[in-house]
C-alpha atoms as a PDB file:
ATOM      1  CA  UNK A   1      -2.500  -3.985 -68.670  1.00  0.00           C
ATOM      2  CA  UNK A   2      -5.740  -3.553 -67.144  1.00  0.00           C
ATOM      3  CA  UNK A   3      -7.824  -6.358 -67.485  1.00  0.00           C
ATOM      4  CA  UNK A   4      -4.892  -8.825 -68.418  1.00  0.00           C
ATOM      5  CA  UNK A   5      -2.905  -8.399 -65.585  1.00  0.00           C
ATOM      6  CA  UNK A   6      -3.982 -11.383 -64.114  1.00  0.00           C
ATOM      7  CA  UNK A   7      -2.150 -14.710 -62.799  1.00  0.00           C
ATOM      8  CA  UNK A   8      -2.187 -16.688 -66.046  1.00  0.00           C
ATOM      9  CA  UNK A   9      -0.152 -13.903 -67.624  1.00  0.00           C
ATOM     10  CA  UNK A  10       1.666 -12.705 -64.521  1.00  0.00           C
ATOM     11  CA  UNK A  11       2.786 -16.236 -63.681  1.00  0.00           C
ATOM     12  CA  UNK A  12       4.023 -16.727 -67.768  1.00  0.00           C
ATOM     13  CA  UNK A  13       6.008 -13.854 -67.753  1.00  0.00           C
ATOM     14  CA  UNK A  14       7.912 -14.595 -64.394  1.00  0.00           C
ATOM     15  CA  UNK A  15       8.284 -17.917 -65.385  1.00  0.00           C
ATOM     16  CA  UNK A  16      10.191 -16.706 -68.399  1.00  0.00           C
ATOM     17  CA  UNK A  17      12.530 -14.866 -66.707  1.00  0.00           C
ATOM     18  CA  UNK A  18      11.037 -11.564 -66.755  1.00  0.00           C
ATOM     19  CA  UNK A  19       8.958  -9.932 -63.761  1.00  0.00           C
ATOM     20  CA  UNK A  20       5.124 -10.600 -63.982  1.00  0.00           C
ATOM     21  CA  UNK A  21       2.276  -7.766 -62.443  1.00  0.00           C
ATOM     22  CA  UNK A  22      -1.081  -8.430 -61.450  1.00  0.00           C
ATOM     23  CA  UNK A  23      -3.121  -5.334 -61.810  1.00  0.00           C
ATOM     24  CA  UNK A  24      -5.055  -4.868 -58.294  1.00  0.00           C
ATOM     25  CA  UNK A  25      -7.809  -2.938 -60.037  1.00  0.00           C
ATOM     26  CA  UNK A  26      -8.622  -5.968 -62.505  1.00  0.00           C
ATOM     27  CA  UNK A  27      -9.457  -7.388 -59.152  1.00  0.00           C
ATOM     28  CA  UNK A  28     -13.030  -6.554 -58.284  1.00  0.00           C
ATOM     29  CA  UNK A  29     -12.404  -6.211 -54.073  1.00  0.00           C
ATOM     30  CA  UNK A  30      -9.795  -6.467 -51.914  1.00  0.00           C
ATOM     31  CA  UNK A  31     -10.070 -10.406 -51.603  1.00  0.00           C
ATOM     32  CA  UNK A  32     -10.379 -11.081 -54.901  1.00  0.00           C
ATOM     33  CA  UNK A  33      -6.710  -9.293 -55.436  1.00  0.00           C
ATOM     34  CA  UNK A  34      -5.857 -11.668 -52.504  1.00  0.00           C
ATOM     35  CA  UNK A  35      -6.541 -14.916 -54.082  1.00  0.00           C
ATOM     36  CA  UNK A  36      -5.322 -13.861 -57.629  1.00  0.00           C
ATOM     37  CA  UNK A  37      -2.037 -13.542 -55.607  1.00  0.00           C
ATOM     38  CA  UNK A  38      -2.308 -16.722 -54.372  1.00  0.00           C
ATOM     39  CA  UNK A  39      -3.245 -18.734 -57.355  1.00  0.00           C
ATOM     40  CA  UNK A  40       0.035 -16.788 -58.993  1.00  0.00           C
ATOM     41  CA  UNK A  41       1.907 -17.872 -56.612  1.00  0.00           C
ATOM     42  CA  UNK A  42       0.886 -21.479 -57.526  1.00  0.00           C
ATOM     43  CA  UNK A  43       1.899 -20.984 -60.688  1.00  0.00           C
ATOM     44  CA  UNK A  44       5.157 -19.797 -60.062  1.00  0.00           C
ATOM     45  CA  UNK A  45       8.185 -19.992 -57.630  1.00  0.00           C
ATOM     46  CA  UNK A  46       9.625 -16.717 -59.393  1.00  0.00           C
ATOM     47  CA  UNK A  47       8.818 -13.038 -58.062  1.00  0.00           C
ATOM     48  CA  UNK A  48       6.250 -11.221 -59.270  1.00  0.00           C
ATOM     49  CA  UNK A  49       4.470  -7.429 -58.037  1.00  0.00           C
ATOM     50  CA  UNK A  50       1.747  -5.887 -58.353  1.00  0.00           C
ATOM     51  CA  UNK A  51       0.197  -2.588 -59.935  1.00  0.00           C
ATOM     52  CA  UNK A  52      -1.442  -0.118 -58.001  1.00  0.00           C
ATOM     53  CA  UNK A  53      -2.937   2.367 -60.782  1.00  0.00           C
ATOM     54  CA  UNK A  54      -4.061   5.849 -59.268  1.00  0.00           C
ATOM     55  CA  UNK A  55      -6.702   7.683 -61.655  1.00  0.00           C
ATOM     56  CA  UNK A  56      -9.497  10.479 -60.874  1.00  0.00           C
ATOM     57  CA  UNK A  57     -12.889   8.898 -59.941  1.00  0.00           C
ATOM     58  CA  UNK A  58     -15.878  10.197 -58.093  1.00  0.00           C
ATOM     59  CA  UNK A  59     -15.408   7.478 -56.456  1.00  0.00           C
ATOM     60  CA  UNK A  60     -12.461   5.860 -55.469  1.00  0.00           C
ATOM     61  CA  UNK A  61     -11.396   2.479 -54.856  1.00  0.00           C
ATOM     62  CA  UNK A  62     -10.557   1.113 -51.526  1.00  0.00           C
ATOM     63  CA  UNK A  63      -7.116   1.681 -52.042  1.00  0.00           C
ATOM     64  CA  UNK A  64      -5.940   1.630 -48.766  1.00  0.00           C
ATOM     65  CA  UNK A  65      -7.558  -2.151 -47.967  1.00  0.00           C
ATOM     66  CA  UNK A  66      -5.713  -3.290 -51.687  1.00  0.00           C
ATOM     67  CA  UNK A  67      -2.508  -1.964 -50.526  1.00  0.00           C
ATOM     68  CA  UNK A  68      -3.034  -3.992 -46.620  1.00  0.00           C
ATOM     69  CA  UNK A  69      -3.746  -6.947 -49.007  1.00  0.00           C
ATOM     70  CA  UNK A  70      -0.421  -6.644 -50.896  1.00  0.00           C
ATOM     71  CA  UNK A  71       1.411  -5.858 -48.141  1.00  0.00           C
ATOM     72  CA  UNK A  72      -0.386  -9.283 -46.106  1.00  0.00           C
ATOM     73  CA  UNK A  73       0.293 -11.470 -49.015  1.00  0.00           C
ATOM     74  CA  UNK A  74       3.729 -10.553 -48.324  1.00  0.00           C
ATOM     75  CA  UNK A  75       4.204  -9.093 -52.136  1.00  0.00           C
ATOM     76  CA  UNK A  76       7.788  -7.551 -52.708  1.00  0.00           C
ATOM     77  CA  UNK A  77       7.499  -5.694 -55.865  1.00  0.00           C
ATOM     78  CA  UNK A  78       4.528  -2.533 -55.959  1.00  0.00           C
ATOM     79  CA  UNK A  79       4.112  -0.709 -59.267  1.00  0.00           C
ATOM     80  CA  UNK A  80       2.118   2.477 -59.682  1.00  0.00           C
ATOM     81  CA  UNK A  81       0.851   4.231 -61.906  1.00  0.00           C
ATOM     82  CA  UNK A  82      -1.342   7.723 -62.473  1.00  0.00           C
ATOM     83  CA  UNK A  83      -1.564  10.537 -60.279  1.00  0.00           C
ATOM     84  CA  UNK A  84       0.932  10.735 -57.472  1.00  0.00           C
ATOM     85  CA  UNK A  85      -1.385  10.106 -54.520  1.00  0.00           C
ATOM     86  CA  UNK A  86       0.082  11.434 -51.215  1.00  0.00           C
ATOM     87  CA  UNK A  87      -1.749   9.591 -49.219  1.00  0.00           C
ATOM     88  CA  UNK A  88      -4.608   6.482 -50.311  1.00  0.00           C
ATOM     89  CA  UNK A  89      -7.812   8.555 -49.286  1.00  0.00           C
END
């Protein structure tokens, strides 16, 4: 759901009854994951998560400062996806 993952959609889905992702890597930075998670939680009172996809890169996202952002934003529900990453370095 890469590039649709965002509130709009997220916030829909939940609001239907079923459970709505943001994708953090639709997010350009860190922040920007942060205040997609707070404009979907304006849109809806119903949970949502967030997906964490894990793919080979020269060079890899900041996962570790997108995870701290999730976990801040107090976000119950983590999906991942890709390789299984043992540790986000």
């Amino acid at each position: 759901m890469q590039h649709v993952g965002t509130a709009p959609l997220a916030s829909a889905v939940s609001n239907a009854g079923g459970l709505g992702i943001l994708t953090a890597l639709t997010q350009p930075t860190p922040e920007d994951l942060r205040k997609e998670i707070i404009k979907c939680r304006a849109m809806t009172h119903e949970p949502f998560g967030v997906n964490m996809t894990f793919l080979p890169a020269l060079r890899l996202p900041p996962y570790k400062e997108y995870a701290q952002v999730i976990i801040e934003e107090g976000v119950k529900v983590v999906e991942t996806a890709g390789n299984n990453r043992k540790t986000m370095c």
